[in-house]
C-alpha atoms as a PDB file:
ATOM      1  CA  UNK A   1     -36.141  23.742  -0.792  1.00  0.00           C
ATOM      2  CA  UNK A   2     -39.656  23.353  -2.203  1.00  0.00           C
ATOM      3  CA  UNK A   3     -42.433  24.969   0.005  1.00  0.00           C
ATOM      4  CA  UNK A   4     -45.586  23.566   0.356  1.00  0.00           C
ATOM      5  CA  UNK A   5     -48.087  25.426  -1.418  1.00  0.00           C
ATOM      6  CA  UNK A   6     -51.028  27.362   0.373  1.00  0.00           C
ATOM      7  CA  UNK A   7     -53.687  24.503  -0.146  1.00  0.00           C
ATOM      8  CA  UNK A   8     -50.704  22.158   1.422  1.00  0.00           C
ATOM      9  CA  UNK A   9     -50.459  24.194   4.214  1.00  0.00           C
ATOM     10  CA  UNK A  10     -53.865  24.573   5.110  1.00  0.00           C
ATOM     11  CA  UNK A  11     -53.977  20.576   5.799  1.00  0.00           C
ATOM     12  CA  UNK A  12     -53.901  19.837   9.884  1.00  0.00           C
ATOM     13  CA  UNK A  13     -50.857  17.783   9.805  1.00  0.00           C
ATOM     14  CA  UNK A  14     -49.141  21.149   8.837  1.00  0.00           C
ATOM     15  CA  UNK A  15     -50.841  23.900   9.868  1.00  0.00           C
ATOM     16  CA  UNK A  16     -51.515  22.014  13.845  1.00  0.00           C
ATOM     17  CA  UNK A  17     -47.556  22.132  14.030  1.00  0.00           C
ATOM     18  CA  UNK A  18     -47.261  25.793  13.977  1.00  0.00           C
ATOM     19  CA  UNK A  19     -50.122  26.744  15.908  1.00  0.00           C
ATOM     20  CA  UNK A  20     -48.023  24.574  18.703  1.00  0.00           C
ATOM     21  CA  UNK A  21     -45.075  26.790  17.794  1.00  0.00           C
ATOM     22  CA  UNK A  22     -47.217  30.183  18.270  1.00  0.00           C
ATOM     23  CA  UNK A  23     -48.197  28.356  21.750  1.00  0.00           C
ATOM     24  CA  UNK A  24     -45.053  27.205  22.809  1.00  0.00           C
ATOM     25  CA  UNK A  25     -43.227  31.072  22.320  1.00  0.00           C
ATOM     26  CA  UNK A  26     -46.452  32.147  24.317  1.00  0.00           C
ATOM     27  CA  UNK A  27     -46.026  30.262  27.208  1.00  0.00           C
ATOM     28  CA  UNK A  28     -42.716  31.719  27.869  1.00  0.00           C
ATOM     29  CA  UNK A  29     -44.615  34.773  28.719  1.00  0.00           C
ATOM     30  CA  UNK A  30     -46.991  33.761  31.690  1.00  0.00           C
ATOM     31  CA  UNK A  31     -45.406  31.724  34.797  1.00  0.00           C
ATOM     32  CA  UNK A  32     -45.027  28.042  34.537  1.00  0.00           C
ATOM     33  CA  UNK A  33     -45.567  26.856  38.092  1.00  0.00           C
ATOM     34  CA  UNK A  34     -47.380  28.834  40.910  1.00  0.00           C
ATOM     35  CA  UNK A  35     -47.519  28.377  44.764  1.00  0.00           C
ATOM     36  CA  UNK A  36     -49.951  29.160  47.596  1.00  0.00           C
ATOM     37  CA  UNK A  37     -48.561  29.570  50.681  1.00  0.00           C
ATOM     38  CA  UNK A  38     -50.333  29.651  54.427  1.00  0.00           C
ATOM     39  CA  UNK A  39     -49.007  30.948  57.262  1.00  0.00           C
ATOM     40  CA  UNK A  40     -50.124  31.834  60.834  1.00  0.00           C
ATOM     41  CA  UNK A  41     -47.924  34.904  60.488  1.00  0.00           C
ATOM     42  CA  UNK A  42     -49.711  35.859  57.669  1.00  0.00           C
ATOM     43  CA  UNK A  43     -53.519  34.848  58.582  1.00  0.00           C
ATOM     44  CA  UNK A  44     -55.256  37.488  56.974  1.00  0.00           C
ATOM     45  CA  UNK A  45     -54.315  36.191  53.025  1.00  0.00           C
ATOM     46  CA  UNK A  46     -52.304  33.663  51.398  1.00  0.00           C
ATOM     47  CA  UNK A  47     -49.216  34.789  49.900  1.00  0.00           C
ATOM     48  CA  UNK A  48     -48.240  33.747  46.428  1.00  0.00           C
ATOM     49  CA  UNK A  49     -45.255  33.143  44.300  1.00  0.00           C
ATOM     50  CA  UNK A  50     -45.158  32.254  40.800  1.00  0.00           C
ATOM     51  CA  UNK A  51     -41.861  30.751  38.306  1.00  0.00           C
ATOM     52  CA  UNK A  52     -41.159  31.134  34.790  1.00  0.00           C
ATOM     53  CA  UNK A  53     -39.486  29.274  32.517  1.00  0.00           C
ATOM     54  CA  UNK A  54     -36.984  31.254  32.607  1.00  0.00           C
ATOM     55  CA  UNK A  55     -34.794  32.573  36.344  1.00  0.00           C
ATOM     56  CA  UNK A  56     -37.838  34.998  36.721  1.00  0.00           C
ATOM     57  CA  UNK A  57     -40.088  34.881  40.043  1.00  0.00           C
ATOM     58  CA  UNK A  58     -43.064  37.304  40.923  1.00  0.00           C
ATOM     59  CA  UNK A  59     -45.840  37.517  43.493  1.00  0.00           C
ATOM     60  CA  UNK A  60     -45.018  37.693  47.242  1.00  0.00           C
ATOM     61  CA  UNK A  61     -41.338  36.571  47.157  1.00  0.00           C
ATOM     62  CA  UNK A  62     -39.408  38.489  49.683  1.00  0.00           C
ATOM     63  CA  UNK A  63     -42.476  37.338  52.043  1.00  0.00           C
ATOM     64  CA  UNK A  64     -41.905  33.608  50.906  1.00  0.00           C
ATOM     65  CA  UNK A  65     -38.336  33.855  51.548  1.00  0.00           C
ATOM     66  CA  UNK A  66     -38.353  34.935  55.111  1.00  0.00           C
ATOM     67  CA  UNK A  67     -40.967  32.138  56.097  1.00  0.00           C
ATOM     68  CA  UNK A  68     -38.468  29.274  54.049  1.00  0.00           C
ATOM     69  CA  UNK A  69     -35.362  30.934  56.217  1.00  0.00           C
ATOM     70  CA  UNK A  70     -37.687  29.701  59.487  1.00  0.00           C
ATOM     71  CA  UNK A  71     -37.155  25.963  58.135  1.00  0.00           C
ATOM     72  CA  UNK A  72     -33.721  27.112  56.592  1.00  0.00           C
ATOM     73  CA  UNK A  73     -35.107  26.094  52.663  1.00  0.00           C
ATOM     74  CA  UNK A  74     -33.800  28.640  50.523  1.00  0.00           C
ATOM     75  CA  UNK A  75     -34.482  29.242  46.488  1.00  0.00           C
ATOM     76  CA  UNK A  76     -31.578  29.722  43.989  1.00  0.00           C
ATOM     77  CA  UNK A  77     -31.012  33.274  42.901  1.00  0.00           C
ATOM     78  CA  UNK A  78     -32.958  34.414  39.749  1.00  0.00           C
ATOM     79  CA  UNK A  79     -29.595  36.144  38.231  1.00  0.00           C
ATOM     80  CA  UNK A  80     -29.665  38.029  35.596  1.00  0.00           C
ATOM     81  CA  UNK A  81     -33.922  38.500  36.216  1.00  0.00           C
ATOM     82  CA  UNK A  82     -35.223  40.775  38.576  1.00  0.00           C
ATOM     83  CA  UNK A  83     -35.985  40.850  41.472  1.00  0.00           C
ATOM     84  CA  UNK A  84     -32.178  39.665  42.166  1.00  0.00           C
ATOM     85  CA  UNK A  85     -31.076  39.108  45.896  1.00  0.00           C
ATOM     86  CA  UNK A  86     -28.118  37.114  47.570  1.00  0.00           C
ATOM     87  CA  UNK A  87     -28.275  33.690  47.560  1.00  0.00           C
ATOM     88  CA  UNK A  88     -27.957  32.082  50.933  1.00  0.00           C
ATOM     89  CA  UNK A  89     -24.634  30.065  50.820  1.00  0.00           C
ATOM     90  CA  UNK A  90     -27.059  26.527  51.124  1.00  0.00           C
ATOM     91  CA  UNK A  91     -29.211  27.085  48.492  1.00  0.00           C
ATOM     92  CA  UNK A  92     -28.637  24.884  45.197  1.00  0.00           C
ATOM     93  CA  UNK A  93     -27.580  26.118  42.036  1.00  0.00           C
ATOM     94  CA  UNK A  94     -29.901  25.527  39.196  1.00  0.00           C
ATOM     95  CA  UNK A  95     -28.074  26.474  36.287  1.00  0.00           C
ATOM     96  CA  UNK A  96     -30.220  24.850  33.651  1.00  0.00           C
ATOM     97  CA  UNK A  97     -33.123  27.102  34.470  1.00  0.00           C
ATOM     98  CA  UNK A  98     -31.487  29.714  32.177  1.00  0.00           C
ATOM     99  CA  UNK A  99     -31.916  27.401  29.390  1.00  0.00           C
ATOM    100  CA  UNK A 100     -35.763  26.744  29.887  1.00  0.00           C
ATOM    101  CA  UNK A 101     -36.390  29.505  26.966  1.00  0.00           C
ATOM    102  CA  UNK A 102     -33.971  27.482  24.450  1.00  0.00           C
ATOM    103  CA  UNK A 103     -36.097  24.337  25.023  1.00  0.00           C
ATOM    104  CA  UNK A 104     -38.740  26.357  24.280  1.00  0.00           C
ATOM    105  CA  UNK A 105     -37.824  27.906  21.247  1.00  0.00           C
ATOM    106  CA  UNK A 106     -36.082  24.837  20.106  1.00  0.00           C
ATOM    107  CA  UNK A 107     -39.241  22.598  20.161  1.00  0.00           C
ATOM    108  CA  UNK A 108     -41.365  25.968  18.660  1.00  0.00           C
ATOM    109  CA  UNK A 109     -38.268  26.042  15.576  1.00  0.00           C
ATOM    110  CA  UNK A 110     -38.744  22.622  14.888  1.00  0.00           C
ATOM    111  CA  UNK A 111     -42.618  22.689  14.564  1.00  0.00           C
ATOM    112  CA  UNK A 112     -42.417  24.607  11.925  1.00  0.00           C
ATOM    113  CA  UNK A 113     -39.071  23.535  10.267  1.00  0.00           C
ATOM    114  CA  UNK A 114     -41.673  19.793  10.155  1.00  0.00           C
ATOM    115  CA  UNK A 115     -44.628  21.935   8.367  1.00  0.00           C
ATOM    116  CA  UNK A 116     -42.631  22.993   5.536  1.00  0.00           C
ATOM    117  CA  UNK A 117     -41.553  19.655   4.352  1.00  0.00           C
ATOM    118  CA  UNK A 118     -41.100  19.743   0.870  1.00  0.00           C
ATOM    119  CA  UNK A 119     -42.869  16.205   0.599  1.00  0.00           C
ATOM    120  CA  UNK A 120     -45.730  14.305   2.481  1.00  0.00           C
ATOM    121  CA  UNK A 121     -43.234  11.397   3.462  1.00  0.00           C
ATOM    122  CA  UNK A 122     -40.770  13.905   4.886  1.00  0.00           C
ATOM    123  CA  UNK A 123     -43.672  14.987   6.742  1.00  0.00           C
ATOM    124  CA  UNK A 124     -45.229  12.269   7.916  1.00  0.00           C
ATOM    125  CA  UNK A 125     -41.526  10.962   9.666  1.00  0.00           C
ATOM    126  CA  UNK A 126     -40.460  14.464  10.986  1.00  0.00           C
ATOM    127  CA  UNK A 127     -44.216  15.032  12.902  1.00  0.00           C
ATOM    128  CA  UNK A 128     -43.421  11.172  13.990  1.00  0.00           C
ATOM    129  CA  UNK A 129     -39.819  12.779  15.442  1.00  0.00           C
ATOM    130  CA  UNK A 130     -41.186  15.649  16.277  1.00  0.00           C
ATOM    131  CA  UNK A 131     -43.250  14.491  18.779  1.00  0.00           C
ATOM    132  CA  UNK A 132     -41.306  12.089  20.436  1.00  0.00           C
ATOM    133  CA  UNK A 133     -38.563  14.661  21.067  1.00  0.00           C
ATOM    134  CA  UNK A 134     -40.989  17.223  22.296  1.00  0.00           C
ATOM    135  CA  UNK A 135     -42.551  14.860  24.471  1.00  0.00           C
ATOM    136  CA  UNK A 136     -38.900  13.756  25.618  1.00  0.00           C
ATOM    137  CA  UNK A 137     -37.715  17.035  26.396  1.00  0.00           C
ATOM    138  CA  UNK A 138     -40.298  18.561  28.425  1.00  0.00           C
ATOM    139  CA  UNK A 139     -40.847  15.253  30.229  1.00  0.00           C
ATOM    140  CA  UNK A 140     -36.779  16.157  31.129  1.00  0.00           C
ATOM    141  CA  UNK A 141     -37.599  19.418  31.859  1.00  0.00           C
ATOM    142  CA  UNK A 142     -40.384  18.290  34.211  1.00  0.00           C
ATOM    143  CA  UNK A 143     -38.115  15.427  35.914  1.00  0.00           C
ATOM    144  CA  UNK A 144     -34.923  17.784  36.427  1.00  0.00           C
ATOM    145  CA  UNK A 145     -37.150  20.348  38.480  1.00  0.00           C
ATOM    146  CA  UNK A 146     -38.790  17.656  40.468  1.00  0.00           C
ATOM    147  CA  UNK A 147     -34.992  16.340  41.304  1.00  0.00           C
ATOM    148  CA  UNK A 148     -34.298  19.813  41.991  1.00  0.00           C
ATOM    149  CA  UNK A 149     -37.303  20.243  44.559  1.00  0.00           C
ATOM    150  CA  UNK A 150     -36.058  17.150  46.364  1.00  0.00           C
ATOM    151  CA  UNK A 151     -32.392  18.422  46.586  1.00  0.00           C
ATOM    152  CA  UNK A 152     -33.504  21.802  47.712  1.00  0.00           C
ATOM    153  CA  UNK A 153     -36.264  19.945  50.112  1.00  0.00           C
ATOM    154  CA  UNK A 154     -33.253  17.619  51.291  1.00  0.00           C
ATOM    155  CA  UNK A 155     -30.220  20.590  52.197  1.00  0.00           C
ATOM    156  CA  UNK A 156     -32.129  22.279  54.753  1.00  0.00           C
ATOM    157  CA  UNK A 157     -30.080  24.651  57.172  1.00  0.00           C
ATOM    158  CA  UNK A 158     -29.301  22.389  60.383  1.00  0.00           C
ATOM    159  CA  UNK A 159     -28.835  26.106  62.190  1.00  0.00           C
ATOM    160  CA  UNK A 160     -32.562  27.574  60.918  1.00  0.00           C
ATOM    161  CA  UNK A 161     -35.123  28.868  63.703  1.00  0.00           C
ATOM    162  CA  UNK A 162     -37.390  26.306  63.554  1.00  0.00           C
ATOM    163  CA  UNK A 163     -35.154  22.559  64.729  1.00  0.00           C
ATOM    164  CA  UNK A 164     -36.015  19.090  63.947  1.00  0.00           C
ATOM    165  CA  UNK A 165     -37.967  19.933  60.529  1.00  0.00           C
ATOM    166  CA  UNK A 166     -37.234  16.679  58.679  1.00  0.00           C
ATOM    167  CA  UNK A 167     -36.527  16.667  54.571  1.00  0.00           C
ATOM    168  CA  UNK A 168     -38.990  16.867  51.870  1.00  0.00           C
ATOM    169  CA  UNK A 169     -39.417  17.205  48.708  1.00  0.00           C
ATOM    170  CA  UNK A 170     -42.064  19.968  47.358  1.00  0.00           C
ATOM    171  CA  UNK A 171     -44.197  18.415  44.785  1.00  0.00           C
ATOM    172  CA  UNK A 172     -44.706  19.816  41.683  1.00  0.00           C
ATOM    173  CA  UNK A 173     -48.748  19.434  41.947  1.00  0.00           C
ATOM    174  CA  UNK A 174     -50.305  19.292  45.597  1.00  0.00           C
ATOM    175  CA  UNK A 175     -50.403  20.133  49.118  1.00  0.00           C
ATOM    176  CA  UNK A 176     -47.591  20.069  51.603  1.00  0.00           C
ATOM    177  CA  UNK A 177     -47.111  21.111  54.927  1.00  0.00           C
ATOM    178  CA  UNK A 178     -44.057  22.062  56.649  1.00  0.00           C
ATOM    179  CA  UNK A 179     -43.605  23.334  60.369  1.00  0.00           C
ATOM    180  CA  UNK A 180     -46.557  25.704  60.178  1.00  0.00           C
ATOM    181  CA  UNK A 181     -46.289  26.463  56.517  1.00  0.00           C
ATOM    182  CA  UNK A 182     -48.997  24.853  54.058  1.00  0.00           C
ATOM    183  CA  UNK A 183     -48.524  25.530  50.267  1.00  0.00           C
ATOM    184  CA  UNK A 184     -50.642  24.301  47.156  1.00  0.00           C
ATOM    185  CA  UNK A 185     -48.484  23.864  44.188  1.00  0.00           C
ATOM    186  CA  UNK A 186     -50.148  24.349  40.858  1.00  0.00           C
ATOM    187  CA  UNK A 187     -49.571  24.454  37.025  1.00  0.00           C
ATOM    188  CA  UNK A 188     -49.216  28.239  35.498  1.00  0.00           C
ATOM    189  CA  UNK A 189     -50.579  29.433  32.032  1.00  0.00           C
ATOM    190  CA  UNK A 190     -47.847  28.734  30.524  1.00  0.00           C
ATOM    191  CA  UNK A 191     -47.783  25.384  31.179  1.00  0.00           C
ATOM    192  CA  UNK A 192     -51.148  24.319  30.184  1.00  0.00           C
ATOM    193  CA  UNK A 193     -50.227  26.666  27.076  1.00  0.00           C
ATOM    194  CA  UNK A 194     -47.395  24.144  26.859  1.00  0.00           C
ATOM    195  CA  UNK A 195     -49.734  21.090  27.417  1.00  0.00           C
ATOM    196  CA  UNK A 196     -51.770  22.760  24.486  1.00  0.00           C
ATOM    197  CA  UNK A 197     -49.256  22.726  22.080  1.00  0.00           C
ATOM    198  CA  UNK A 198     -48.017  19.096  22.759  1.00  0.00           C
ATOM    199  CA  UNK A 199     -52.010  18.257  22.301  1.00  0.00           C
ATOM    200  CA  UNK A 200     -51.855  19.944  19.223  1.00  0.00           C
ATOM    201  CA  UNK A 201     -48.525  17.562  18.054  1.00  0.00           C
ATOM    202  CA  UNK A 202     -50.326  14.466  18.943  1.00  0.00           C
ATOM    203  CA  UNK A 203     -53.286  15.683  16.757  1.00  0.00           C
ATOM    204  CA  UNK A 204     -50.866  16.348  13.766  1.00  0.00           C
ATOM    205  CA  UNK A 205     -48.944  13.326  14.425  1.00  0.00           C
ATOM    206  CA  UNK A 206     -52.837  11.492  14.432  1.00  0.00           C
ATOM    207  CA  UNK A 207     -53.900  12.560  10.949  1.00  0.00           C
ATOM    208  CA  UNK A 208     -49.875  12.379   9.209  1.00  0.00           C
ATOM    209  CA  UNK A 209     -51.607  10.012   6.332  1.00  0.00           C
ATOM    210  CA  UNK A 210     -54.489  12.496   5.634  1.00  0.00           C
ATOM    211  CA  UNK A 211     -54.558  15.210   3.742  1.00  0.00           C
ATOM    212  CA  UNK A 212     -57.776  16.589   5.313  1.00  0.00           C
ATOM    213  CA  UNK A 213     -57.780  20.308   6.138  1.00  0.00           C
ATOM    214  CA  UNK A 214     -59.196  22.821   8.536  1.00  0.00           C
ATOM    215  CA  UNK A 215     -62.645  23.545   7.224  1.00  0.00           C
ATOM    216  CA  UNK A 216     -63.208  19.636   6.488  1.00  0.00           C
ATOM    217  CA  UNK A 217     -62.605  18.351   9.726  1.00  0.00           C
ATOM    218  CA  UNK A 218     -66.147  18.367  10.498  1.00  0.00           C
ATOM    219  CA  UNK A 219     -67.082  15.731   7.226  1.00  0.00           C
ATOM    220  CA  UNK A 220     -63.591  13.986   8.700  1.00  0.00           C
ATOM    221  CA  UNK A 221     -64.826  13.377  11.657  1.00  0.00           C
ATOM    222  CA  UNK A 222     -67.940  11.660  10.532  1.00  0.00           C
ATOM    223  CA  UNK A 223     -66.184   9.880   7.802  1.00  0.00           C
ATOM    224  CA  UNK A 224     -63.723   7.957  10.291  1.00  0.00           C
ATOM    225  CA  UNK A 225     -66.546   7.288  12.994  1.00  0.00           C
ATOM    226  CA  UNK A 226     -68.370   6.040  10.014  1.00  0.00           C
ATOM    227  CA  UNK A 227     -65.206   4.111   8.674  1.00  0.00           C
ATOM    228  CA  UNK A 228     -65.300   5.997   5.339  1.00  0.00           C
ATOM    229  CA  UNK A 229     -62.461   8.222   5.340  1.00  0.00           C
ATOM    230  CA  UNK A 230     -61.842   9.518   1.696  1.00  0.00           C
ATOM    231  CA  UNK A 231     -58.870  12.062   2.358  1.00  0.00           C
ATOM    232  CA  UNK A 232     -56.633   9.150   4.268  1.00  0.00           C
ATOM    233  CA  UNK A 233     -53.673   9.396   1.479  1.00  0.00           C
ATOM    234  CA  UNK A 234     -51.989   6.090   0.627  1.00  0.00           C
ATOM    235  CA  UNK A 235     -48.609   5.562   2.060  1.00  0.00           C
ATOM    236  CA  UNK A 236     -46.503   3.081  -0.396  1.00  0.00           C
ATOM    237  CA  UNK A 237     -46.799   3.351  -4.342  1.00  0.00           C
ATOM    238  CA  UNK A 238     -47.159   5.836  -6.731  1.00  0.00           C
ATOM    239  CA  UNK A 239     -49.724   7.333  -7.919  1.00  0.00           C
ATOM    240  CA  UNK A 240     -49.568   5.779 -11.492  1.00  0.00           C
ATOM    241  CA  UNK A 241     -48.892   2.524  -9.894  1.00  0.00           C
ATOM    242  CA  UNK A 242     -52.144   2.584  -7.717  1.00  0.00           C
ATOM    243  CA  UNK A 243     -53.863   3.318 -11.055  1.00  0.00           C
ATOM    244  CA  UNK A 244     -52.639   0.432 -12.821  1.00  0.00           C
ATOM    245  CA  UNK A 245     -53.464  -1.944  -9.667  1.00  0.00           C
ATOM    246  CA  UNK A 246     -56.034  -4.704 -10.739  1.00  0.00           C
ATOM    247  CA  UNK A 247     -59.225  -3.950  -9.872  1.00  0.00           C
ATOM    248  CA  UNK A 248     -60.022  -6.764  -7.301  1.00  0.00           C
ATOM    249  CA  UNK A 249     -63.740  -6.768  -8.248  1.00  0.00           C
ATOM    250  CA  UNK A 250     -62.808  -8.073 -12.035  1.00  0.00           C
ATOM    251  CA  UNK A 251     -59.800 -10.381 -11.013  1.00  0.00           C
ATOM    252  CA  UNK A 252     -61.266 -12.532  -8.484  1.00  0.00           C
ATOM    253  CA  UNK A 253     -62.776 -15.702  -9.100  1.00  0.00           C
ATOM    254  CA  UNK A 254     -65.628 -15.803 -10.809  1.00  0.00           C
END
């Protein structure tokens, strides 16, 4: 396999693709998803609990869980991540959530298996698939834990404390309020590190046909708001067979 050589490399359209990777692997370090929870037993502060892309939890969890057991809505167990605990028999399994860090990684591999294509049309089609696959699997990711909110939101314990507390589905951005319970869900880090990174794809994906690099983006910027954008690089023909083109300024009619 031919590598690309440094000058190469150090055009957006490659280098923008592993920066995503670097941003990707971070985000499996900081928590994805984050709640704030009120609650007239706990009136002095808000308790907290924040999830990982992987079956980790931290904040105020054992607090969380004993206010969900009032409305009888229970969270999977993390498993193999502390803190572990027993699983009450009626909350879901969520068995994908120990694959979040493959998706991850996956996506983070592929960025940079795209930068080092050997040639600029390899390049230009695997940023074009490696967008729409990232896009496509975090936009699964996002949709299975939103289906999973609604099933856990929708198998509430009939025998709980509190009675009559109808289903619901916890929303993955917002306020809800449940019994006496009110909770803001939020983004984590790591997912606006993740929104980052698929920013970063559409940006390499935006300037495949250019060959402009980091330290000219400045005069590349100017040149396509003025229109003249000298490092666009031609898409069909060779480059002997652009040369030889007839120069349209001497063939026309006179």
């Amino acid at each position: 396999m031919n590598l690309p050589g440094r000058t190469e490399f150090a055009q957006l359209r490659r280098l923008l693709p592993v920066g995503a990777a670097v941003l990707l692997l971070g985000a499996l370090l900081l928590p994805m998803w984050s709640i704030e929870m009120h609650a007239v037993q706990y009136p002095n502060e808000p308790l907290h609990l924040s999830l990982y892309a992987y079956p980790q939890v931290s904040g105020d969890f054992v607090e969380i869980h004993r206010l969900n057991k009032y409305i009888g809505f229970y969270y999977p167990d993390p498993v193999f991540w502390q803190p572990n605990y027993e699983p009450h028999p009626r909350a879901i399994d969520v068995p994908e959530w120990s694959l979040g860090p493959l998706a991850f990684v996956g996506v983070a591999a592929t960025s940079v298996f795209v930068a080092l294509a050997p040639t600029a049309r390899k390049l230009r089609r695997g940023l074009t698939l490696q967008l729409v696959g990232a896009v496509a699997v975090f936009a699964g990711l996002l949709a299975d834990i939103q289906f999973r909110l609604y099933q856990a939101g929708h198998t509430l314990d009939p025998d709980a404390p509190v009675m009559g507390v109808e289903g619901f589905t916890p929303p993955l951005l917002g306020t809800y309020s449940v019994a006496n319970i009110t909770s803001y869900s939020r983004f984590g880090a790591g997912a606006y590190l993740t929104m980052l990174a698929i920013g970063l794809l559409v940006v390499s994906y935006a300037v495949r046909n250019s060959t402009v690099t980091l330290w000219e983006v400045p005069g590349y910027a100017r040149n396509r708001f003025t229109g003249d954008d000298e490092t666009t690089e031609p898409t069909t023909g060779t480059t002997s067979e652009r040369a030889s083109a007839p120069d349209a300024s001497r063939t026309g009619r006179r």
